[in-house]
Protein backbone atom coordinates (compact mmCIF):
# COMPACT_ATOMS: atom_id res chain seq x y z
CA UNK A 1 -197.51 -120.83 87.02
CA UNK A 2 -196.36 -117.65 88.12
CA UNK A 3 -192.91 -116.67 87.75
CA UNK A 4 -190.71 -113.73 89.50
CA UNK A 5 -187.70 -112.77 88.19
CA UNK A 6 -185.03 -110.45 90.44
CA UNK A 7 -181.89 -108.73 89.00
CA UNK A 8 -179.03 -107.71 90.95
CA UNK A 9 -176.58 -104.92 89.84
CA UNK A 10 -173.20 -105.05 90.87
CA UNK A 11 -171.18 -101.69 90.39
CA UNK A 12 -168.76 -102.00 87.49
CA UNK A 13 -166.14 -99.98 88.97
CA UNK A 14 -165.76 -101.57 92.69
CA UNK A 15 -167.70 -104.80 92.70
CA UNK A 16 -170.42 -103.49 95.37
CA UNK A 17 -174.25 -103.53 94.86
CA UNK A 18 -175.05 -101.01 91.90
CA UNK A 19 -178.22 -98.58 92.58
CA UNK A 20 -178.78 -97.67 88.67
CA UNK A 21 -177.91 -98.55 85.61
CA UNK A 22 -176.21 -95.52 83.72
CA UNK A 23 -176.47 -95.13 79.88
CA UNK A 24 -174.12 -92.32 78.28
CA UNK A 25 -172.79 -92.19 74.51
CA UNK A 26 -169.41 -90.31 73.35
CA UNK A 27 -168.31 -90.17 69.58
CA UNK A 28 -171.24 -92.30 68.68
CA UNK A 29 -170.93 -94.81 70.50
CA UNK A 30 -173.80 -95.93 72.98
CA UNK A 31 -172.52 -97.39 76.82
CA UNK A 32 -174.05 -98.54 79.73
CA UNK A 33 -172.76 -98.67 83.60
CA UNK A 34 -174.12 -99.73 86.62
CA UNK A 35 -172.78 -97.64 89.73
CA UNK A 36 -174.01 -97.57 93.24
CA UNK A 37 -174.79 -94.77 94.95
CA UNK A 38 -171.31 -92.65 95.56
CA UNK A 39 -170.10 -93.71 92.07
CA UNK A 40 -172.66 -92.60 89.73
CA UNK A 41 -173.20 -89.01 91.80
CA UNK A 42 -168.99 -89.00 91.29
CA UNK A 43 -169.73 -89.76 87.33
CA UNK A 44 -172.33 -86.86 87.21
CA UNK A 45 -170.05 -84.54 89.30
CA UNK A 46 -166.92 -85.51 86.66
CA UNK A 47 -169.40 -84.55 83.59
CA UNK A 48 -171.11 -81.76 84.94
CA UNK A 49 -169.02 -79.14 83.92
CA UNK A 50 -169.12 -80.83 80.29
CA UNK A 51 -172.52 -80.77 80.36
CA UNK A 52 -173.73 -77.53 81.76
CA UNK A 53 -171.12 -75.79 78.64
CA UNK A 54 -172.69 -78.32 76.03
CA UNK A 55 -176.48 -78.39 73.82
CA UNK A 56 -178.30 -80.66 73.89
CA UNK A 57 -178.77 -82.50 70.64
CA UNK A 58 -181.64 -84.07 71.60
CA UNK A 59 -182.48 -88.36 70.70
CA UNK A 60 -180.90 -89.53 67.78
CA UNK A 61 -182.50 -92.88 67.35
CA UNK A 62 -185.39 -93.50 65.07
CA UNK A 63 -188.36 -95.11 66.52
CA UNK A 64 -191.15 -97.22 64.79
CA UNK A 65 -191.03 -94.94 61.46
CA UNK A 66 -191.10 -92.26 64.14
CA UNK A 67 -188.36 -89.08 64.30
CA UNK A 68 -187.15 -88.93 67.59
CA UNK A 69 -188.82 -86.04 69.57
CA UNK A 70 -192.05 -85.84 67.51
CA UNK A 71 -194.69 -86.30 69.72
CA UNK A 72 -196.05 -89.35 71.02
CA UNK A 73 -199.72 -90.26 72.27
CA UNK A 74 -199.00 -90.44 75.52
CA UNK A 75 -197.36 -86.92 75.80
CA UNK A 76 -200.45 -85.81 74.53
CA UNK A 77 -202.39 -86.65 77.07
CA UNK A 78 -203.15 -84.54 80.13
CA UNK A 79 -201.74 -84.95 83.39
CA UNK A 80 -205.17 -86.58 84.46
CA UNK A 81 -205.35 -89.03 81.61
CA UNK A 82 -201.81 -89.84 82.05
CA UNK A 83 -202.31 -90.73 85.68
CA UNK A 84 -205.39 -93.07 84.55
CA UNK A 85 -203.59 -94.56 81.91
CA UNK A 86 -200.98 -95.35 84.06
CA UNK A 87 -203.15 -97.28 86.34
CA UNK A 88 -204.83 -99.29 83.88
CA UNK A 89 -201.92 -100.15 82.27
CA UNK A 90 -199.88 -100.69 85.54
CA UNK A 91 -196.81 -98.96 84.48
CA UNK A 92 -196.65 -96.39 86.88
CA UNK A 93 -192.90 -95.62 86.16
CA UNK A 94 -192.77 -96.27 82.75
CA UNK A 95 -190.32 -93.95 80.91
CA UNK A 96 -191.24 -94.69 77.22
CA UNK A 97 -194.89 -95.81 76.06
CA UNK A 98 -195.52 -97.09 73.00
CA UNK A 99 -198.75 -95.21 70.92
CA UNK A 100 -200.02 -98.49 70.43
CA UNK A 101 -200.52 -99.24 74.48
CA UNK A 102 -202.32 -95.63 74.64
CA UNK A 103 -204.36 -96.54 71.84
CA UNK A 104 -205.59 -99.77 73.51
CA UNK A 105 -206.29 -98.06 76.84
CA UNK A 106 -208.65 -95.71 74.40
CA UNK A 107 -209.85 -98.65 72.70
CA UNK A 108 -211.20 -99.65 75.96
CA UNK A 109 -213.12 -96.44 76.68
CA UNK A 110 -209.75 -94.22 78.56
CA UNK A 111 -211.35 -96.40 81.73
């Protein structure tokens, strides 16, 4: 039986239908918001000036055994494999692939 599942967002500040949700950390601590539209563009305007004086420290979390911003399979591939892989796997907007899916599409022959 097939089965669809639909989430709604509802903005956290003003109770209308959220766009995104918005993940952010300060002082170590990890948080998550879900804005519409006009709110989270009002967020990144309120931060930007933060941001544009800050570095970037990059990903703290540790992945799998794996230090954050080593290299994964995927980013190794070029922009043509990448497009492939994303069709076989049908994740075109994926953000984060584990090396394990990549090594399964090569498994298969990189069809």
């Amino acid at each position: 039986m097939a089965q669809a599942t639909i989430t709604y967002l509802t903005d956290d500040l003003d109770g209308s239908d959220a766009d995104e949700t918005i993940k952010f950390a300060l002082d170590g601590r990890s948080y998550e918001i879900d804005l519409n539209k006009k709110n989270a563009a009002a967020f990144r305007r309120a931060l930007k000036r933060y941001i544009d004086n800050g570095r970037s420290a990059g990903r703290a979390a540790r992945s799998a055994g794996r230090v954050a911003g080593s290299r994964t399979l995927f980013s190794q591939l070029d922009s043509t494999e990448k497009d492939r892989f994303r069709r076989w796997a049908k994740m075109p907007n994926a953000r984060r692939i584990a090396d394990a899916r990549v090594q399964a599409w090569i498994k298969a022959g990189r069809p």
